[in-house]
N, C-alpha and C. Protein backbone atom coordinates (compact mmCIF):
# COMPACT_ATOMS: atom_id res chain seq x y z
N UNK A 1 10.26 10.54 8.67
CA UNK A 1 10.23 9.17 9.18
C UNK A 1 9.13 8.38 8.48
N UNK A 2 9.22 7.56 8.56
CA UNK A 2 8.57 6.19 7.15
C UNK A 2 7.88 5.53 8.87
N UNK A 3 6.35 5.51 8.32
CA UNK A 3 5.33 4.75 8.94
C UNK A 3 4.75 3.58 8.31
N UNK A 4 5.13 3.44 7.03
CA UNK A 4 4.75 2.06 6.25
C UNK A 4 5.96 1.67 5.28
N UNK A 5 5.83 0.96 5.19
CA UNK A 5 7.39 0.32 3.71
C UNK A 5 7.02 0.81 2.70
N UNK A 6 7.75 1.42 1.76
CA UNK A 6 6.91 1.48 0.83
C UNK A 6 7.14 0.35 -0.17
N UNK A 7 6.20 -0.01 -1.02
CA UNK A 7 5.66 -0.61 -1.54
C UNK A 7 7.39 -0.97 -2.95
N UNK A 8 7.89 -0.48 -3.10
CA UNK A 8 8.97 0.01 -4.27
C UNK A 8 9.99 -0.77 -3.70
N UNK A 9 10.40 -1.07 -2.35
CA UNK A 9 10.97 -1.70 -1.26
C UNK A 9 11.26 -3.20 -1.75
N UNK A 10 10.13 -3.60 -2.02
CA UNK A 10 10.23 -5.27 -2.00
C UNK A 10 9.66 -5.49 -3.43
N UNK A 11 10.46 -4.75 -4.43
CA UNK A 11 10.37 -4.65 -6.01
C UNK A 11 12.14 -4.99 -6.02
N UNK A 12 13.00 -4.53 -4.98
CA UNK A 12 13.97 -4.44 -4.90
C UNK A 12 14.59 -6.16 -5.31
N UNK A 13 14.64 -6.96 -5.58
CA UNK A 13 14.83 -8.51 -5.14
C UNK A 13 15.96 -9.09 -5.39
N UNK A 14 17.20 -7.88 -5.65
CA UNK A 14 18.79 -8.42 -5.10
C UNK A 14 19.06 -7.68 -4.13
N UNK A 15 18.08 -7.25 -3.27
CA UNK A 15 18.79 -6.62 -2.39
C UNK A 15 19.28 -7.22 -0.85
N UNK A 16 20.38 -7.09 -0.13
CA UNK A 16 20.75 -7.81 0.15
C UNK A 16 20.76 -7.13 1.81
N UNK A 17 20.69 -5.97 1.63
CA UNK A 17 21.17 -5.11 3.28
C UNK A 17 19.93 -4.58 2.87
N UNK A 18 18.89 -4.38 4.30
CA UNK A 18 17.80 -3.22 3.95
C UNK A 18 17.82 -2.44 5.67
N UNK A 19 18.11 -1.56 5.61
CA UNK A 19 18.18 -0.52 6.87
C UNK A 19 17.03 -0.12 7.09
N UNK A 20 15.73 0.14 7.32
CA UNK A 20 14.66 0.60 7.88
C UNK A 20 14.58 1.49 9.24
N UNK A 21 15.71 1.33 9.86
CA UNK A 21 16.18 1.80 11.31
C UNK A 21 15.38 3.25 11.61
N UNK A 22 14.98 3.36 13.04
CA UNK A 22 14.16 4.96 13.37
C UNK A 22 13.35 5.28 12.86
N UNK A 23 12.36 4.34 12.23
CA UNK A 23 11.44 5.27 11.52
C UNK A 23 9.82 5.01 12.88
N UNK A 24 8.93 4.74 12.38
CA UNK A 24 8.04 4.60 12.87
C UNK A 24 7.00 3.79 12.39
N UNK A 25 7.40 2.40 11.65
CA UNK A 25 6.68 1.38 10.66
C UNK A 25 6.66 0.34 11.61
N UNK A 26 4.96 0.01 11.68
CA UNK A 26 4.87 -1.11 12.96
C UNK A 26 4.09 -2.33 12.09
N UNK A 27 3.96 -2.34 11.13
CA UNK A 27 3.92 -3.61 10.08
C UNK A 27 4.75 -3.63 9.12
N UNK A 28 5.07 -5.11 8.77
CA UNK A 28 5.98 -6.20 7.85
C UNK A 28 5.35 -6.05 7.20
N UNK A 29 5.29 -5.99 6.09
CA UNK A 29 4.27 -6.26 4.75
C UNK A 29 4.49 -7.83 4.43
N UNK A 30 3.54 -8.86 3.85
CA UNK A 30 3.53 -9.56 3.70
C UNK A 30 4.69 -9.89 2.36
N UNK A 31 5.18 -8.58 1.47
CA UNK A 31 5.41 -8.32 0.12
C UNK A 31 6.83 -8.74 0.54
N UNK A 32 7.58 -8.44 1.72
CA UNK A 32 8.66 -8.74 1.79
C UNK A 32 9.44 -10.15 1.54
N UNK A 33 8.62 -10.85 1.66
CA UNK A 33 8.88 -12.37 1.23
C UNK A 33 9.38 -12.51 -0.25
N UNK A 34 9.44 -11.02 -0.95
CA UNK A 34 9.88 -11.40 -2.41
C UNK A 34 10.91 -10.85 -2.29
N UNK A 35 11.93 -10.57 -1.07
CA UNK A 35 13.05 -10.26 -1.00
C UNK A 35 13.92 -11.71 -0.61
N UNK A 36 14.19 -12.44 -1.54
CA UNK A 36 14.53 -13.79 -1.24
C UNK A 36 16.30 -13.65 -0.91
N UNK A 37 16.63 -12.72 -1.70
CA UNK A 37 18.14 -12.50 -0.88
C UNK A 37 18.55 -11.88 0.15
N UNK A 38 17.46 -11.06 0.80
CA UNK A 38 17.97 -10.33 1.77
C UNK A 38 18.47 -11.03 2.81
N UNK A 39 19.68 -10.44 3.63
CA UNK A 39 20.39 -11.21 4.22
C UNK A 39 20.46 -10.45 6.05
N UNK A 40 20.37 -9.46 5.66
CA UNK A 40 19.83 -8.79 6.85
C UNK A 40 18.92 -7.70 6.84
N UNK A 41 18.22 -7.49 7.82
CA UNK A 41 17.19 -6.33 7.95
C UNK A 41 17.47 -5.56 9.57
N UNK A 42 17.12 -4.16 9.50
CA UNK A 42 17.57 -3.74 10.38
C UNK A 42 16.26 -2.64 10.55
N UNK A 43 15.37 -2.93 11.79
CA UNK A 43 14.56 -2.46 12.49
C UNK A 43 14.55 -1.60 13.49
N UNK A 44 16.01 -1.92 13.86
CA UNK A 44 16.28 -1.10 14.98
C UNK A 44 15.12 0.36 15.45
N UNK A 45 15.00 1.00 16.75
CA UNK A 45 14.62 2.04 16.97
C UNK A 45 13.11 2.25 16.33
N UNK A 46 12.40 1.11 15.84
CA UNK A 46 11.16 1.31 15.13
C UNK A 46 9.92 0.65 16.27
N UNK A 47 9.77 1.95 17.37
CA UNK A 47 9.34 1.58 18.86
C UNK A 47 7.77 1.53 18.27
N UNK A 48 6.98 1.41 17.34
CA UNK A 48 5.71 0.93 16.88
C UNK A 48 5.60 -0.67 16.71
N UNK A 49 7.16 -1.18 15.79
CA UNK A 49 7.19 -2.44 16.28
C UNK A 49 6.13 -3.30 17.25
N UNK A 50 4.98 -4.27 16.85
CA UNK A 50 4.87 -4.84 18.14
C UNK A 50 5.33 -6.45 18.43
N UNK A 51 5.54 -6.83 16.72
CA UNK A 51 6.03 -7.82 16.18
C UNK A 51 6.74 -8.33 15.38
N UNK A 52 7.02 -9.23 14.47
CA UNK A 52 7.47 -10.18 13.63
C UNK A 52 7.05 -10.85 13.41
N UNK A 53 6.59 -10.59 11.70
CA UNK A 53 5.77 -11.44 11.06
C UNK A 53 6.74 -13.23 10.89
N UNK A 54 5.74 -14.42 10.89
CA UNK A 54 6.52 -15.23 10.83
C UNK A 54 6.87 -15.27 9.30
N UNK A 55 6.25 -15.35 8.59
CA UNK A 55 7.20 -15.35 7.29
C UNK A 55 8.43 -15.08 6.90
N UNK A 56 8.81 -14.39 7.95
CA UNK A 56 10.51 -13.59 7.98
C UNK A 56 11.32 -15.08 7.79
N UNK A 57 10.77 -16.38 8.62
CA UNK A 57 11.46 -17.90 8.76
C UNK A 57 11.34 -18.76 7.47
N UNK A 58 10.59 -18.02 6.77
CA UNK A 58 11.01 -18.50 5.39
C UNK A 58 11.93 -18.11 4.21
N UNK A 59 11.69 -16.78 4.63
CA UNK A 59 13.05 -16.00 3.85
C UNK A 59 14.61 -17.02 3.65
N UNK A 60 14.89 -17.26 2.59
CA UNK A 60 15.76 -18.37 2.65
C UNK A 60 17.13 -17.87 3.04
N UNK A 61 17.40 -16.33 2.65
CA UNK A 61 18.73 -16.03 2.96
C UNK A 61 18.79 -15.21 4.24
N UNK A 62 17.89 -14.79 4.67
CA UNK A 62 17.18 -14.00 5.95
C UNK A 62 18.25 -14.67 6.84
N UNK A 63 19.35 -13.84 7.52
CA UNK A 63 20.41 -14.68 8.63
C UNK A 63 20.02 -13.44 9.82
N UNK A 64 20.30 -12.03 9.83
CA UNK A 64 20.17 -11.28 10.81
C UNK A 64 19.13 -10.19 10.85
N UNK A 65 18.52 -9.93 11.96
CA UNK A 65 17.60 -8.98 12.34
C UNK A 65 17.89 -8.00 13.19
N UNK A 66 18.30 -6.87 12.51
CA UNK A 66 18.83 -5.95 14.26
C UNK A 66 17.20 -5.30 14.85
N UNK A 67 17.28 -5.42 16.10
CA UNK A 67 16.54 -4.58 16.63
C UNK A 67 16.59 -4.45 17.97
N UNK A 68 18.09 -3.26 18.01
CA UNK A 68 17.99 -2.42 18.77
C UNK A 68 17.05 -1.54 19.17
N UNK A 69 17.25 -0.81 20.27
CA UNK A 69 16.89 0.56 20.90
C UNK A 69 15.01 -0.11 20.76
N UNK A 70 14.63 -0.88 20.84
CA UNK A 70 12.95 -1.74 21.12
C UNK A 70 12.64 -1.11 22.30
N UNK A 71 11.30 -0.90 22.84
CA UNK A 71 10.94 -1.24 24.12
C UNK A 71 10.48 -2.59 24.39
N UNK A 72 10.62 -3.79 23.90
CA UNK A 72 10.30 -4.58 24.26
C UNK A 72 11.45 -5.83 25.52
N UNK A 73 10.22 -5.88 25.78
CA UNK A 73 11.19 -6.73 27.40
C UNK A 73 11.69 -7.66 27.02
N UNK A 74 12.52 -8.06 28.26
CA UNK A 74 13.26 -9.71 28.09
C UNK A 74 12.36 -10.89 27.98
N UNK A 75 10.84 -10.88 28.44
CA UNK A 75 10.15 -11.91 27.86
C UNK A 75 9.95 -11.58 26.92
N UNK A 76 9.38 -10.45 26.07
CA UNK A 76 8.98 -10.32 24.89
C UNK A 76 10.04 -11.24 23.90
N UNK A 77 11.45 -10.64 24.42
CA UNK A 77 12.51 -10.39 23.25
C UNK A 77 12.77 -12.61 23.27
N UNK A 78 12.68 -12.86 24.48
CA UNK A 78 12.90 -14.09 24.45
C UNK A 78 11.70 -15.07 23.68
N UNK A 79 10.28 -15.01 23.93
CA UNK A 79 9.76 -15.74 22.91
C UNK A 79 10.20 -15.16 21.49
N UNK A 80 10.09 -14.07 20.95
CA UNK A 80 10.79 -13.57 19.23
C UNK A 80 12.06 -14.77 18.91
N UNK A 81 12.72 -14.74 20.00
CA UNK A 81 13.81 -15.76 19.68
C UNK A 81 13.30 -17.60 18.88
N UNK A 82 12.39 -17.83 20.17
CA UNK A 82 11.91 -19.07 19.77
C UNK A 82 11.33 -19.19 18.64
N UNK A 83 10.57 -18.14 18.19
CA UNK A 83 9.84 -18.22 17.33
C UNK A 83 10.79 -17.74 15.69
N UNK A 84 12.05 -17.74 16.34
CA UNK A 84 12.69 -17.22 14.47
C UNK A 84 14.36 -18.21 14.96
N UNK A 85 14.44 -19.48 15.31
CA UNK A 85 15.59 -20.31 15.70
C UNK A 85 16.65 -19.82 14.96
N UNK A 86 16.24 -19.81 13.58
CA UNK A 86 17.28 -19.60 12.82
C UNK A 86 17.77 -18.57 12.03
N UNK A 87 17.30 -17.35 12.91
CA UNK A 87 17.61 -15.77 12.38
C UNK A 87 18.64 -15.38 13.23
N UNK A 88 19.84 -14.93 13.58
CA UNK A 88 20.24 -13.90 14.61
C UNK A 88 19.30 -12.66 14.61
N UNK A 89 18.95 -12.64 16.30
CA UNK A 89 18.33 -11.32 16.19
C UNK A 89 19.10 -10.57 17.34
N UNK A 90 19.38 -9.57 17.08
CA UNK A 90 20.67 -8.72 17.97
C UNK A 90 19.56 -7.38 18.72
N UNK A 91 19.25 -7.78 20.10
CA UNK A 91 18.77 -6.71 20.78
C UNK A 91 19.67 -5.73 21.35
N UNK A 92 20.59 -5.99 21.43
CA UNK A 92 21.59 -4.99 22.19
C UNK A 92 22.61 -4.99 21.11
């Protein structure tokens, strides 16, 4: 299980699907912002999670965020919303 991104990750910059799912990585790297096509990211099950970096709202092609299986609550999950209007983010 992957506790940090690695670094080789966001060298990637057509990449378009990035699965990260189950691991145990509770920081965004700031580096991800040079993934300008990615179109979804999937966090799911990564219960270190404590956030979302905002930079994710600049990502220009950035449309979906899964993150399932979270412990985070319905307030938590509801400000994340406000704070990314224009991402789908799929908790369930």
């Amino acid at each position: 299980k992957l506790t940090t991104v690695p670094p080789e990750v966001t060298q990637l910059v057509n990449l378009k699907y990035l699965n990260l799912s189950f691991n145990r990585i509770s920081i965004i790297p700031s580096s991800f912002a040079n993934l300008k096509k990615l179109e979804c990211l999937d966090l799911s099950g990564n219960h270190y999670l404590q956030k979302l970096p905002l930079f994710l709202n600049q990502m220009p092609n950035l449309k979906v965020i899964m993150l399932q299986d979270l412990t985070w609550d319905s307030t938590t999950q509801e400000k994340i919303k406000k704070q990314f209007p224009k991402i789908i983010l799929v908790f369930q």
